[in-house]
C-alpha atoms as a PDB file:
ATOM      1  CA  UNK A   1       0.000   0.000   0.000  1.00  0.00           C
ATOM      2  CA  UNK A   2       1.332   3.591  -0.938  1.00  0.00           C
ATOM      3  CA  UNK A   3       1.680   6.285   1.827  1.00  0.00           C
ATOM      4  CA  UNK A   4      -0.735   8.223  -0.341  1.00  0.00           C
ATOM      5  CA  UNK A   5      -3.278   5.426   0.779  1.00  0.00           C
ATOM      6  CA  UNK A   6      -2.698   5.194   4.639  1.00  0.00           C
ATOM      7  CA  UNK A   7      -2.927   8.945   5.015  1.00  0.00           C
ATOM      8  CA  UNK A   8      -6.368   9.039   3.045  1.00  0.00           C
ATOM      9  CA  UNK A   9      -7.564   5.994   4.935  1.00  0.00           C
ATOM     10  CA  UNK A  10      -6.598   7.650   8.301  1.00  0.00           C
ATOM     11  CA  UNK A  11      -8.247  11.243   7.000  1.00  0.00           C
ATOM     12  CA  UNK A  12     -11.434   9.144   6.584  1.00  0.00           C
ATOM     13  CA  UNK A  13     -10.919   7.975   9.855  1.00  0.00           C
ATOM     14  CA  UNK A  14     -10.924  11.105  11.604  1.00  0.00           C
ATOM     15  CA  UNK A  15     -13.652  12.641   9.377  1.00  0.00           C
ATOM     16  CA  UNK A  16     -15.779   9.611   9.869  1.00  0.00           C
ATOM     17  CA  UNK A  17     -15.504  10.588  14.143  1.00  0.00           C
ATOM     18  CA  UNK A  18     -15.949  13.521  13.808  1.00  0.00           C
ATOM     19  CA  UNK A  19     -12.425  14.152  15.041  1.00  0.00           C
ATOM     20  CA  UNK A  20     -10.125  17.264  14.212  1.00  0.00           C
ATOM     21  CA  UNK A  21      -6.067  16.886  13.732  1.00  0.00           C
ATOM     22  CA  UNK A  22      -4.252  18.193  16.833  1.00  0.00           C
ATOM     23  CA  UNK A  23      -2.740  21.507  16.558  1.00  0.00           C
ATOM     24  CA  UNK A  24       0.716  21.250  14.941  1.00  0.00           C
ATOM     25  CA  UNK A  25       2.963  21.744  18.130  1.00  0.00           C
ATOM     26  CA  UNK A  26       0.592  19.307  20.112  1.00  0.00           C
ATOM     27  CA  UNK A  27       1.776  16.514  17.265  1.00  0.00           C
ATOM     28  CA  UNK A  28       5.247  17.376  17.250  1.00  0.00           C
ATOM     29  CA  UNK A  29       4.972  16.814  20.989  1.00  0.00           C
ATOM     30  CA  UNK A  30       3.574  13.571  20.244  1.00  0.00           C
ATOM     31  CA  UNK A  31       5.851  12.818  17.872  1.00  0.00           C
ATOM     32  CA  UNK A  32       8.674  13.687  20.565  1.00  0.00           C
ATOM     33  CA  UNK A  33       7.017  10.985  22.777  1.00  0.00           C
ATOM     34  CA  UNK A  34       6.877   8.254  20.757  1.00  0.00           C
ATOM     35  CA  UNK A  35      10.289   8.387  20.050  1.00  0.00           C
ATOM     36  CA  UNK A  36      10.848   8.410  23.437  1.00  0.00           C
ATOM     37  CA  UNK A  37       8.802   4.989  23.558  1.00  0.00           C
ATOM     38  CA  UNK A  38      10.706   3.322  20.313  1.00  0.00           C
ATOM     39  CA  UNK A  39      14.053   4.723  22.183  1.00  0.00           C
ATOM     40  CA  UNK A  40      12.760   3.060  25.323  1.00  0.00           C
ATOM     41  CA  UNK A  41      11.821  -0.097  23.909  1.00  0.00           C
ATOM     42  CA  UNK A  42      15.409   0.086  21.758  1.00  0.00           C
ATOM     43  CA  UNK A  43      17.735   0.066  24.965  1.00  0.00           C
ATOM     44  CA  UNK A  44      15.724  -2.511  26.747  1.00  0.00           C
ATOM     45  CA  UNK A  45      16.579  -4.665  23.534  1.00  0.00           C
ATOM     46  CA  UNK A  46      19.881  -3.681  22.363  1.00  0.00           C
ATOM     47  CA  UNK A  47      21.471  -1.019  25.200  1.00  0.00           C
ATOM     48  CA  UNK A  48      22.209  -1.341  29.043  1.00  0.00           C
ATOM     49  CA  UNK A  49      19.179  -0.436  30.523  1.00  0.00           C
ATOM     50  CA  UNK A  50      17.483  -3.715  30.764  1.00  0.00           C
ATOM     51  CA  UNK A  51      13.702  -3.604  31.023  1.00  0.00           C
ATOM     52  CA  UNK A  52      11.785  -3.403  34.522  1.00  0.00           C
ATOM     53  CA  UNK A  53       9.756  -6.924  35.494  1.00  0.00           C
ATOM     54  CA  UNK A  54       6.786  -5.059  36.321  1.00  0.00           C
ATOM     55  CA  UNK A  55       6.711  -2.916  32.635  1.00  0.00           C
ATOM     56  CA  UNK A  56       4.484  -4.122  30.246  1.00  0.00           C
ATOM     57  CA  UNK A  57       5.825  -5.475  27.207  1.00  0.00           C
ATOM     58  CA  UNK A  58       6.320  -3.050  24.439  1.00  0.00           C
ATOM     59  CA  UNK A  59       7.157  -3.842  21.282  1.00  0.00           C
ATOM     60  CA  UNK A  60       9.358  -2.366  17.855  1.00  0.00           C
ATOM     61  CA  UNK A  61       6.777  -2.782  15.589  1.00  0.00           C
ATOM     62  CA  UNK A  62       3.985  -1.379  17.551  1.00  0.00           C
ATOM     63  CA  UNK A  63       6.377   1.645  18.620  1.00  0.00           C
ATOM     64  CA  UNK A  64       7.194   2.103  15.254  1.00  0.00           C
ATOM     65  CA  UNK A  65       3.671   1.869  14.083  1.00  0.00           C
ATOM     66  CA  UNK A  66       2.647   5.051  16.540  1.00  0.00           C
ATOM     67  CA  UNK A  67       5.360   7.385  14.876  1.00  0.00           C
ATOM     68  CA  UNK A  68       4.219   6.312  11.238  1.00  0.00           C
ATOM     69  CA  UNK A  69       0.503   7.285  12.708  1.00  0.00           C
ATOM     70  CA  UNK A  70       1.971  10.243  13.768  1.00  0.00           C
ATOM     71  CA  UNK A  71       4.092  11.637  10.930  1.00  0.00           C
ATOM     72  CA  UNK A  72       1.088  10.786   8.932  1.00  0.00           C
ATOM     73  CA  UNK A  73      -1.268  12.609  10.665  1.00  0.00           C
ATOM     74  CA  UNK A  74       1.320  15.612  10.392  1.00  0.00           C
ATOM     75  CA  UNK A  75       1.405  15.419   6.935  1.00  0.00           C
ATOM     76  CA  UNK A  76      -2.292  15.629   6.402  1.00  0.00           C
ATOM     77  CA  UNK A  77      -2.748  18.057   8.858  1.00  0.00           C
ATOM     78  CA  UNK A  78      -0.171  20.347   6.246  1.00  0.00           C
ATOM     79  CA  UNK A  79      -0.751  18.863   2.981  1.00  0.00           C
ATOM     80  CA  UNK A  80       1.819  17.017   2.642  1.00  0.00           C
ATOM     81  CA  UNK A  81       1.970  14.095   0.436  1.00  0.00           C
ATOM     82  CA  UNK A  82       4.314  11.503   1.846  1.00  0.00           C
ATOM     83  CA  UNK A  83       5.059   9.477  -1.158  1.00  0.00           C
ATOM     84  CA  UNK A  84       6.166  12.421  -2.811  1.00  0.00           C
ATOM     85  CA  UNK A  85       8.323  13.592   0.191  1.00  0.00           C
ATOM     86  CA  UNK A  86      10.111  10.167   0.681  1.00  0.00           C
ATOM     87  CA  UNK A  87      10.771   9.869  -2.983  1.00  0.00           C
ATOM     88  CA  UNK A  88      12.792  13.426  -2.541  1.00  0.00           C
ATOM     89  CA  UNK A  89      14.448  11.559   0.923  1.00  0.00           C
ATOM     90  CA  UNK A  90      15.367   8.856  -1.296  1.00  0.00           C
ATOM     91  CA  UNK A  91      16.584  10.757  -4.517  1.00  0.00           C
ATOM     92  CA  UNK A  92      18.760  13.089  -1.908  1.00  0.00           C
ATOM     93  CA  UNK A  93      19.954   9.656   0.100  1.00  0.00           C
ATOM     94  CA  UNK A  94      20.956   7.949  -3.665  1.00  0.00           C
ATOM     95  CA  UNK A  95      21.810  11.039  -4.968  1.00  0.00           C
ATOM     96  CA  UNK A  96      23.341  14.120  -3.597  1.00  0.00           C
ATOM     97  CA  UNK A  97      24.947  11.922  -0.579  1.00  0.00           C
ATOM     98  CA  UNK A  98      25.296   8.291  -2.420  1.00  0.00           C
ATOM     99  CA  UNK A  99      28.895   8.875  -1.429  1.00  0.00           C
ATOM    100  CA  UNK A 100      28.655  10.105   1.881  1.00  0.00           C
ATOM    101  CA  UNK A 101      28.678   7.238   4.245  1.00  0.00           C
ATOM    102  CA  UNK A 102      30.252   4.999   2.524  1.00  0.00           C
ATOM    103  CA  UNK A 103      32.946   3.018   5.470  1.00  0.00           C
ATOM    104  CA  UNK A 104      36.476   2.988   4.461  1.00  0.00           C
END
Protein backbone atom coordinates (compact mmCIF):
# COMPACT_ATOMS: atom_id res chain seq x y z
CA UNK A 1 0.00 0.00 0.00
CA UNK A 2 1.33 3.59 -0.94
CA UNK A 3 1.68 6.28 1.83
CA UNK A 4 -0.73 8.22 -0.34
CA UNK A 5 -3.28 5.43 0.78
CA UNK A 6 -2.70 5.19 4.64
CA UNK A 7 -2.93 8.95 5.01
CA UNK A 8 -6.37 9.04 3.04
CA UNK A 9 -7.56 5.99 4.93
CA UNK A 10 -6.60 7.65 8.30
CA UNK A 11 -8.25 11.24 7.00
CA UNK A 12 -11.43 9.14 6.58
CA UNK A 13 -10.92 7.97 9.86
CA UNK A 14 -10.92 11.10 11.60
CA UNK A 15 -13.65 12.64 9.38
CA UNK A 16 -15.78 9.61 9.87
CA UNK A 17 -15.50 10.59 14.14
CA UNK A 18 -15.95 13.52 13.81
CA UNK A 19 -12.43 14.15 15.04
CA UNK A 20 -10.13 17.26 14.21
CA UNK A 21 -6.07 16.89 13.73
CA UNK A 22 -4.25 18.19 16.83
CA UNK A 23 -2.74 21.51 16.56
CA UNK A 24 0.72 21.25 14.94
CA UNK A 25 2.96 21.74 18.13
CA UNK A 26 0.59 19.31 20.11
CA UNK A 27 1.78 16.51 17.26
CA UNK A 28 5.25 17.38 17.25
CA UNK A 29 4.97 16.81 20.99
CA UNK A 30 3.57 13.57 20.24
CA UNK A 31 5.85 12.82 17.87
CA UNK A 32 8.67 13.69 20.56
CA UNK A 33 7.02 10.99 22.78
CA UNK A 34 6.88 8.25 20.76
CA UNK A 35 10.29 8.39 20.05
CA UNK A 36 10.85 8.41 23.44
CA UNK A 37 8.80 4.99 23.56
CA UNK A 38 10.71 3.32 20.31
CA UNK A 39 14.05 4.72 22.18
CA UNK A 40 12.76 3.06 25.32
CA UNK A 41 11.82 -0.10 23.91
CA UNK A 42 15.41 0.09 21.76
CA UNK A 43 17.74 0.07 24.96
CA UNK A 44 15.72 -2.51 26.75
CA UNK A 45 16.58 -4.66 23.53
CA UNK A 46 19.88 -3.68 22.36
CA UNK A 47 21.47 -1.02 25.20
CA UNK A 48 22.21 -1.34 29.04
CA UNK A 49 19.18 -0.44 30.52
CA UNK A 50 17.48 -3.72 30.76
CA UNK A 51 13.70 -3.60 31.02
CA UNK A 52 11.78 -3.40 34.52
CA UNK A 53 9.76 -6.92 35.49
CA UNK A 54 6.79 -5.06 36.32
CA UNK A 55 6.71 -2.92 32.64
CA UNK A 56 4.48 -4.12 30.25
CA UNK A 57 5.82 -5.48 27.21
CA UNK A 58 6.32 -3.05 24.44
CA UNK A 59 7.16 -3.84 21.28
CA UNK A 60 9.36 -2.37 17.86
CA UNK A 61 6.78 -2.78 15.59
CA UNK A 62 3.99 -1.38 17.55
CA UNK A 63 6.38 1.64 18.62
CA UNK A 64 7.19 2.10 15.25
CA UNK A 65 3.67 1.87 14.08
CA UNK A 66 2.65 5.05 16.54
CA UNK A 67 5.36 7.38 14.88
CA UNK A 68 4.22 6.31 11.24
CA UNK A 69 0.50 7.29 12.71
CA UNK A 70 1.97 10.24 13.77
CA UNK A 71 4.09 11.64 10.93
CA UNK A 72 1.09 10.79 8.93
CA UNK A 73 -1.27 12.61 10.67
CA UNK A 74 1.32 15.61 10.39
CA UNK A 75 1.40 15.42 6.93
CA UNK A 76 -2.29 15.63 6.40
CA UNK A 77 -2.75 18.06 8.86
CA UNK A 78 -0.17 20.35 6.25
CA UNK A 79 -0.75 18.86 2.98
CA UNK A 80 1.82 17.02 2.64
CA UNK A 81 1.97 14.09 0.44
CA UNK A 82 4.31 11.50 1.85
CA UNK A 83 5.06 9.48 -1.16
CA UNK A 84 6.17 12.42 -2.81
CA UNK A 85 8.32 13.59 0.19
CA UNK A 86 10.11 10.17 0.68
CA UNK A 87 10.77 9.87 -2.98
CA UNK A 88 12.79 13.43 -2.54
CA UNK A 89 14.45 11.56 0.92
CA UNK A 90 15.37 8.86 -1.30
CA UNK A 91 16.58 10.76 -4.52
CA UNK A 92 18.76 13.09 -1.91
CA UNK A 93 19.95 9.66 0.10
CA UNK A 94 20.96 7.95 -3.66
CA UNK A 95 21.81 11.04 -4.97
CA UNK A 96 23.34 14.12 -3.60
CA UNK A 97 24.95 11.92 -0.58
CA UNK A 98 25.30 8.29 -2.42
CA UNK A 99 28.90 8.88 -1.43
CA UNK A 100 28.65 10.10 1.88
CA UNK A 101 28.68 7.24 4.25
CA UNK A 102 30.25 5.00 2.52
CA UNK A 103 32.95 3.02 5.47
CA UNK A 104 36.48 2.99 4.46
Amino acid sequence: MAIKESQDKIDSILKERGWKYWSPLSQLARLTEETGELARVYNHIYGDKPKKLEEPKQSLSAEMGDILYTIICMANNEGINLDEALGIAVANATGRDKDRWKED
